[in-house]
N, C-alpha and C. Protein backbone atom coordinates (compact mmCIF):
# COMPACT_ATOMS: atom_id res chain seq x y z
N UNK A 1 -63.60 61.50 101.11
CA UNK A 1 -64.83 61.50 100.37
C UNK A 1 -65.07 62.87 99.74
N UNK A 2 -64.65 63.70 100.65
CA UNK A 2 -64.59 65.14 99.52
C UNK A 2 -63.92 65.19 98.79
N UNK A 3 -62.80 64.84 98.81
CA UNK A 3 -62.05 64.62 97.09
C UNK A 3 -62.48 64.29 96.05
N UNK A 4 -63.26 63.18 96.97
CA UNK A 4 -63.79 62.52 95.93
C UNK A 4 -64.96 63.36 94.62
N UNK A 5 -65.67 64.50 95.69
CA UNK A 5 -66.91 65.01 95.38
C UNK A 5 -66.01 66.23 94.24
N UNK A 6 -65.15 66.36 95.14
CA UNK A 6 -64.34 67.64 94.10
C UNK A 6 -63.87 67.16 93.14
N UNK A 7 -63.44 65.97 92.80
CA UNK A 7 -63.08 65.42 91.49
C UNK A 7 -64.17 65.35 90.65
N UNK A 8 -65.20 64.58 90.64
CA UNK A 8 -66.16 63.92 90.06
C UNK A 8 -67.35 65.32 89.76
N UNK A 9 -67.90 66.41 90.42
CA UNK A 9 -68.30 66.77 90.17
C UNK A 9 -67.43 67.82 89.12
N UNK A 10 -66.61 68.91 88.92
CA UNK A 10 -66.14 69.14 87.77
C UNK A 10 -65.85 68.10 86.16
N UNK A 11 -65.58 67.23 86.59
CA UNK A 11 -65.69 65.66 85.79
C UNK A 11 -67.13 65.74 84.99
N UNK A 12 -67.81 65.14 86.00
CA UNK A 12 -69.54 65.56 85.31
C UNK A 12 -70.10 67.11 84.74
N UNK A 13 -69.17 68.52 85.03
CA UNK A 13 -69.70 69.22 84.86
C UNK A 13 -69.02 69.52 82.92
N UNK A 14 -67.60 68.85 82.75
CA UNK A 14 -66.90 68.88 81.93
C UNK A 14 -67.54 67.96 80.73
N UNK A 15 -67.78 66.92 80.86
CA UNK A 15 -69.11 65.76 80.39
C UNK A 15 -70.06 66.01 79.45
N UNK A 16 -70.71 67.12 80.83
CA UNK A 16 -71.89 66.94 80.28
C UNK A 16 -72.08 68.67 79.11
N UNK A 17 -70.41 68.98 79.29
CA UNK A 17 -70.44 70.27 78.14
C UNK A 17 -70.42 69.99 76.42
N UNK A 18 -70.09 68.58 76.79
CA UNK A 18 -70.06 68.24 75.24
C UNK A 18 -71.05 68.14 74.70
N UNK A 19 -72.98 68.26 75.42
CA UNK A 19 -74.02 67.89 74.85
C UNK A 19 -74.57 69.37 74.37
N UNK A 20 -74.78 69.46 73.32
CA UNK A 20 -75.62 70.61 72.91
C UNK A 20 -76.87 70.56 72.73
N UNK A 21 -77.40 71.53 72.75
CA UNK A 21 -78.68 71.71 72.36
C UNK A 21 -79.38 73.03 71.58
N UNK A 22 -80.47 73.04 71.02
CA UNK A 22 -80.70 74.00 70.56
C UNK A 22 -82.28 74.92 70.87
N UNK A 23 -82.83 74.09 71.68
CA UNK A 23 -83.74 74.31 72.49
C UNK A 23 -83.67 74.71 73.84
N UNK A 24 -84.54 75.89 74.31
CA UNK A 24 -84.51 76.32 75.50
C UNK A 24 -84.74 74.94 76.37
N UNK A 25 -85.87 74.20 76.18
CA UNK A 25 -86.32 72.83 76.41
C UNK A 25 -85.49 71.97 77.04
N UNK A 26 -84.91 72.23 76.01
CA UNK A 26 -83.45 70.28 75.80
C UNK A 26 -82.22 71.50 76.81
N UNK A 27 -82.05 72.88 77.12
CA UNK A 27 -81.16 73.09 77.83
C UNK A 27 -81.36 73.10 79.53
N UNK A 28 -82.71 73.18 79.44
CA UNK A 28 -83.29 72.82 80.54
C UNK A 28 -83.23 71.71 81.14
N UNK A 29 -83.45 70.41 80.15
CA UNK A 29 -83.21 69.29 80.66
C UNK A 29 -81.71 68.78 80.95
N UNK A 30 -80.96 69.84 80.20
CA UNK A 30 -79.48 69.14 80.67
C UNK A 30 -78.86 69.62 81.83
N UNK A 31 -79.36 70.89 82.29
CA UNK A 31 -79.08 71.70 83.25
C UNK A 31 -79.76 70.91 84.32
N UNK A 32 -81.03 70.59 84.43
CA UNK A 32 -81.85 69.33 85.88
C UNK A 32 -81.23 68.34 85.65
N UNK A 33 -80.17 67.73 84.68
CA UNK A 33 -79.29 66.70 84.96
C UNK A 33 -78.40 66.49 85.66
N UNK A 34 -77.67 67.48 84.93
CA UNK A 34 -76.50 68.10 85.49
C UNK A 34 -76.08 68.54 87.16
N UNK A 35 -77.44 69.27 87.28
CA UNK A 35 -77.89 69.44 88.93
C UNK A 35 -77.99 68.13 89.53
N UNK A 36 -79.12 67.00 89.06
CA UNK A 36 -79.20 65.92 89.55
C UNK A 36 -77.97 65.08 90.14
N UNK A 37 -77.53 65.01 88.80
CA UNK A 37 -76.48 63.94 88.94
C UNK A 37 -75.34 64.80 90.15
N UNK A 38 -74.59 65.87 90.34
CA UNK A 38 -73.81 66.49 90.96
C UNK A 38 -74.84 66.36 92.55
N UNK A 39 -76.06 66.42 92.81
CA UNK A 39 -76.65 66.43 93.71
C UNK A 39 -76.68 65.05 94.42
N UNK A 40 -76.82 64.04 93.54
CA UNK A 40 -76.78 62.68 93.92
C UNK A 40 -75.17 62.35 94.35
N UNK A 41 -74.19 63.19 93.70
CA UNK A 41 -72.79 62.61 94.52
C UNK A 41 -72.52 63.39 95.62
N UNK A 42 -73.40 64.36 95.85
CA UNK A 42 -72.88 64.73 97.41
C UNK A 42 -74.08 63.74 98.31
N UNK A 43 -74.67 64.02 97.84
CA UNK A 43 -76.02 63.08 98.86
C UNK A 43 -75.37 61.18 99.67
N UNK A 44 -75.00 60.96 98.07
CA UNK A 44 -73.73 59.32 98.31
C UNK A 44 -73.19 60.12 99.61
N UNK A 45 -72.20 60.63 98.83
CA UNK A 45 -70.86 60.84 100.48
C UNK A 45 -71.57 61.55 101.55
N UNK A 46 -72.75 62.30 101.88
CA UNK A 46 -73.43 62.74 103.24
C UNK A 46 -73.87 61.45 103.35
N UNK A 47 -74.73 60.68 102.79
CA UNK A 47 -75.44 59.54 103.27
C UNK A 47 -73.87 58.56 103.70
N UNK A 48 -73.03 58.11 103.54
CA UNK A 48 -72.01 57.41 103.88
C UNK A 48 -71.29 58.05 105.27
N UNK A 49 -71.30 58.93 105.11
CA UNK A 49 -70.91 60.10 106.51
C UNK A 49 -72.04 59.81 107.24
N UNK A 50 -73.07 60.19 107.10
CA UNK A 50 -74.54 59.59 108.42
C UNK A 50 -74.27 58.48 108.65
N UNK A 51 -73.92 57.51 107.45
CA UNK A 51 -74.07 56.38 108.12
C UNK A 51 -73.18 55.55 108.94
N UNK A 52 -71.86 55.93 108.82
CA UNK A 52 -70.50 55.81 109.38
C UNK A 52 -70.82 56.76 110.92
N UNK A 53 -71.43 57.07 111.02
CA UNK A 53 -71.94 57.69 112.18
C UNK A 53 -72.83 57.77 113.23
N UNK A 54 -73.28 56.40 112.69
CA UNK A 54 -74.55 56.15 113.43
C UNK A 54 -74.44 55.22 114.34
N UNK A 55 -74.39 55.23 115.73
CA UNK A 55 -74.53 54.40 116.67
C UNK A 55 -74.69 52.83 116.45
N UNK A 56 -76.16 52.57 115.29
CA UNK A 56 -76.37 51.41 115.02
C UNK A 56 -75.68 50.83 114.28
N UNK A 57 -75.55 51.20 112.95
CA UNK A 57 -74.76 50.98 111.89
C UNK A 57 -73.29 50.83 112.75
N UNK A 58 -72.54 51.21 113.33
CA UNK A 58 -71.68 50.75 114.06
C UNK A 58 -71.59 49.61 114.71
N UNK A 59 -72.23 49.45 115.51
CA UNK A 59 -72.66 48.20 116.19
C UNK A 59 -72.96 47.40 115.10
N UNK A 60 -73.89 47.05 113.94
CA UNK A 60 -74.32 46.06 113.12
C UNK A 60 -72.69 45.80 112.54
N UNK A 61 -72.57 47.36 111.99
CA UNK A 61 -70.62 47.18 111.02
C UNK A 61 -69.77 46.11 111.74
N UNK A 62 -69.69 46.04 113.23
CA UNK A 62 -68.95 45.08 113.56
C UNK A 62 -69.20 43.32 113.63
N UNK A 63 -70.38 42.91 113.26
CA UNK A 63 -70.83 42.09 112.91
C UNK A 63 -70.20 41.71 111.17
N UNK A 64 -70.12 42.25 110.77
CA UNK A 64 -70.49 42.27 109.11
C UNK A 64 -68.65 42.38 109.15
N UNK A 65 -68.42 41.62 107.62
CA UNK A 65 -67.13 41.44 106.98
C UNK A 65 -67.02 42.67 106.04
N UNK A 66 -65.99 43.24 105.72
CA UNK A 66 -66.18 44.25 104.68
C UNK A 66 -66.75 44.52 104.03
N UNK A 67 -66.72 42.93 103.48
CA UNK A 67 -67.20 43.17 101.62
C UNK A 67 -68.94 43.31 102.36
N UNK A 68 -69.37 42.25 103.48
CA UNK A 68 -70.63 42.44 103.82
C UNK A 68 -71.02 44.13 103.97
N UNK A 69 -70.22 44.53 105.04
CA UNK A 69 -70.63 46.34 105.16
C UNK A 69 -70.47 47.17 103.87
N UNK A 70 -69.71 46.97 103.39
CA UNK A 70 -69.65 47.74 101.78
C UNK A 70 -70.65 47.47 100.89
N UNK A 71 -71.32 46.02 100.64
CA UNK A 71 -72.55 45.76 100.13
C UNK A 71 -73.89 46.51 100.57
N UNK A 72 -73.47 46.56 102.02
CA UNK A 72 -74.85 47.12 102.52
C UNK A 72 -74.59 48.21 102.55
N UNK A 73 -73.99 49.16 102.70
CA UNK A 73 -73.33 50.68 102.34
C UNK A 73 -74.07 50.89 101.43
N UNK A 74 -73.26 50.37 99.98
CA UNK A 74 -73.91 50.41 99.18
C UNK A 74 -75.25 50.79 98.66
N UNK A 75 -75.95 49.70 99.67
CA UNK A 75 -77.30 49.85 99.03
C UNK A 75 -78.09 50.43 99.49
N UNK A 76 -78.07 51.20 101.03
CA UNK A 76 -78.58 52.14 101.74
C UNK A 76 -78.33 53.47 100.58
N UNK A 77 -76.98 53.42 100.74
CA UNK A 77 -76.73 54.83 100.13
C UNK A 77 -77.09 55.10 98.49
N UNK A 78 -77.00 53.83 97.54
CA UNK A 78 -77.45 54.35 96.41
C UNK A 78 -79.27 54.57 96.52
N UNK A 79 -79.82 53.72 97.36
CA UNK A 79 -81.26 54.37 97.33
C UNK A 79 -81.13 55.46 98.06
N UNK A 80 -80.48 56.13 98.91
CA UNK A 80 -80.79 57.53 99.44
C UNK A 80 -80.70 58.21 98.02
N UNK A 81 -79.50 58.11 97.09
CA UNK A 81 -79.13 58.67 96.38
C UNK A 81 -80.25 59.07 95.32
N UNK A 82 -80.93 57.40 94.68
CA UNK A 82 -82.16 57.49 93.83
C UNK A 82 -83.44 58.73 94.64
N UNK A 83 -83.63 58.06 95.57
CA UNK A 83 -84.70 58.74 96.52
C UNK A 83 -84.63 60.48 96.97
N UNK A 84 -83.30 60.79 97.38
CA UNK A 84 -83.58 61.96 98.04
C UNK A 84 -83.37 62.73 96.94
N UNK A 85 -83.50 63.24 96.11
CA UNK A 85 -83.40 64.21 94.85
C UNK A 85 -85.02 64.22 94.39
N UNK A 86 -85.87 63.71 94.70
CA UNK A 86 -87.00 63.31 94.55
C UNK A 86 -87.91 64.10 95.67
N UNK A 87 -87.17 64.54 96.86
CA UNK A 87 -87.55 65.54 97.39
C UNK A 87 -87.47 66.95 97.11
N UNK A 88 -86.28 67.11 96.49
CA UNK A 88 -85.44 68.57 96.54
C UNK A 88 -86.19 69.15 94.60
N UNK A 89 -86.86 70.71 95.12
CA UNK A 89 -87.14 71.52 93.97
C UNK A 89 -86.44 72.20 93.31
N UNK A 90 -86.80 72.41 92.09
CA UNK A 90 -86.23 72.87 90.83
C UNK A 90 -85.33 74.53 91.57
N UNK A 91 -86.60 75.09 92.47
CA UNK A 91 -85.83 76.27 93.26
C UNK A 91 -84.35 75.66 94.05
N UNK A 92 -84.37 74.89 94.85
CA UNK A 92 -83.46 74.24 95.40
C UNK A 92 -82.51 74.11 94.90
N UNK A 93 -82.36 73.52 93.28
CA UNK A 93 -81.11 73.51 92.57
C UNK A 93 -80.51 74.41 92.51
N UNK A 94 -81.66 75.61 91.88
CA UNK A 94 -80.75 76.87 91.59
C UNK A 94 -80.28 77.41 92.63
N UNK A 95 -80.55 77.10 93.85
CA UNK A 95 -80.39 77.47 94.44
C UNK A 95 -78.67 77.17 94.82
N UNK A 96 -79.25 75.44 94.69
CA UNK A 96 -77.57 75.11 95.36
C UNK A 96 -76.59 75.06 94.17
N UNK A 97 -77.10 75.24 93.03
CA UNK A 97 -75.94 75.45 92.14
C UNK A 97 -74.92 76.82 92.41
N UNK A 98 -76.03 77.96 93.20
CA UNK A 98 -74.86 79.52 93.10
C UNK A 98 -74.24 79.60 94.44
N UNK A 99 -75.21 79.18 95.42
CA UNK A 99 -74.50 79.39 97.15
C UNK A 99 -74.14 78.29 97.37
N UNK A 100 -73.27 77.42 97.81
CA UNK A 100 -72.74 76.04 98.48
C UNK A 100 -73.16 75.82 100.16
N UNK A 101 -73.36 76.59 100.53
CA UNK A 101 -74.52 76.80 101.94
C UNK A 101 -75.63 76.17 101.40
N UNK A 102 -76.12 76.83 100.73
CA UNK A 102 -77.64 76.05 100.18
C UNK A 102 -77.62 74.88 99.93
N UNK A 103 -76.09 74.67 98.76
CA UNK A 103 -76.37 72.95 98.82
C UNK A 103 -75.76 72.41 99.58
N UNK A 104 -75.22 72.64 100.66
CA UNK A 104 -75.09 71.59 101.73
C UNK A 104 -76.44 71.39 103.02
N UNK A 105 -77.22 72.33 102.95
CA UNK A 105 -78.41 72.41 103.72
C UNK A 105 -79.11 71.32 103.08
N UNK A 106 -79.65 71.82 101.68
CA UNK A 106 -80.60 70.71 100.72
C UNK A 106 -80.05 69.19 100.60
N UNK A 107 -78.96 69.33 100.72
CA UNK A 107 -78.02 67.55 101.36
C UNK A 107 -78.28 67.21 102.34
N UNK A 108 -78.30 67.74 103.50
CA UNK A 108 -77.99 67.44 104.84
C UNK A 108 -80.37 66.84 105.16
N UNK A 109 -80.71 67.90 104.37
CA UNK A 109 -82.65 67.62 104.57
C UNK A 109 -82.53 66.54 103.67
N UNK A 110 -82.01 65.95 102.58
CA UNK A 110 -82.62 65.53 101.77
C UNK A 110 -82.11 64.01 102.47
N UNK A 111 -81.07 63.83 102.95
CA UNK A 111 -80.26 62.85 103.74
C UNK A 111 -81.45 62.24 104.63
N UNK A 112 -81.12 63.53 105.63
CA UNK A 112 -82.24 63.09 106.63
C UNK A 112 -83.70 62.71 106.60
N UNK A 113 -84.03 62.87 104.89
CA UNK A 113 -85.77 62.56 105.19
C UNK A 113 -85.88 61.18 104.94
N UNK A 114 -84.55 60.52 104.07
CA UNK A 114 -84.96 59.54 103.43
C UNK A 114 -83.91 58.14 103.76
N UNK A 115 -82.89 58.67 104.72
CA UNK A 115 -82.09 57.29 104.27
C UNK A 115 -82.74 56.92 105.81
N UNK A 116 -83.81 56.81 107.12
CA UNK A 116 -84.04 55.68 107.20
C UNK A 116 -84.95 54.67 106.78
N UNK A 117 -86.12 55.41 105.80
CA UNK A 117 -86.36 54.67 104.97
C UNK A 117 -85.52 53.57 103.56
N UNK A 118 -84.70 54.06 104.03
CA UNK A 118 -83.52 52.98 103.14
C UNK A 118 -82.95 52.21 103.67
N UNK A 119 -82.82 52.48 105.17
CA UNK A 119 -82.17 51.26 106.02
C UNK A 119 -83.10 50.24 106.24
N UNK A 120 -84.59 50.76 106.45
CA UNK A 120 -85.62 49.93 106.79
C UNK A 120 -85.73 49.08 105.31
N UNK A 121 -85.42 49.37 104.06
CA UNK A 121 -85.86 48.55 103.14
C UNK A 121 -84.44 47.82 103.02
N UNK A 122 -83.40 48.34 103.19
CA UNK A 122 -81.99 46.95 102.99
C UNK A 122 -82.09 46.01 104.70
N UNK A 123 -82.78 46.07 105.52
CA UNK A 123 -82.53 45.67 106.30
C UNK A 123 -84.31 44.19 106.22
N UNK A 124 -84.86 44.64 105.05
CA UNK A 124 -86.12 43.80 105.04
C UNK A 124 -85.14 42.60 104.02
């Protein structure tokens, strides 16, 4: 799954160089994208790591057929994904854009505030 993060985030960072702008404004907004989106693919693979790790989710996983646990994977983890960036501040980015300590801290809080509210809503 870190490969994965190491691929995809240079990928998105390469992407999103082709957009210009000419406004402080519009560079602002591509830069809180840019953060976003790179923030939301580590958050996926921590939230998939919590959840591959969790006592319950273990126990339920063995119930469930692949494609069943991968569905529900899924959908835990893309709402952590929507959701927990929705916690994390504009300081935060900059933050975790220069130290990688930082953004694995702001992953690891942003994980934990929100995906069991995501289990509780794929599990309604």
């Amino acid at each position: 799954m870190k490969k994965l993060i190491a691929v995809l985030a240079p990928l998105a960072l390469a992407l999103t160089a082709c957009v210009s702008t000419n406004t402080t404004t519009g560079m602002q907004s591509t830069t809180q994208q840019l953060g976003n989106t790179a923030l939301k693919i580590a958050i996926n693979a921590k939230c998939t790591t919590e959840l591959n790790n969790t006592a319950a989710w273990q126990t339920a996983a063995k119930l469930m057929t692949a494609t069943q646990k991968q569905n529900i994977q899924s959908e835990i983890c893309g709402c952590v994904s929507e959701k927990a960036p929705q916690s994390v501040t504009a300081v935060d980015l900059a933050a975790a854009a220069i130290d990688p300590a930082a953004r694995n801290t702001i992953v690891v809080n942003a994980v934990t505030k929100t995906i069991n509210a995501c289990v509780a809503e794929a599990v309604q």
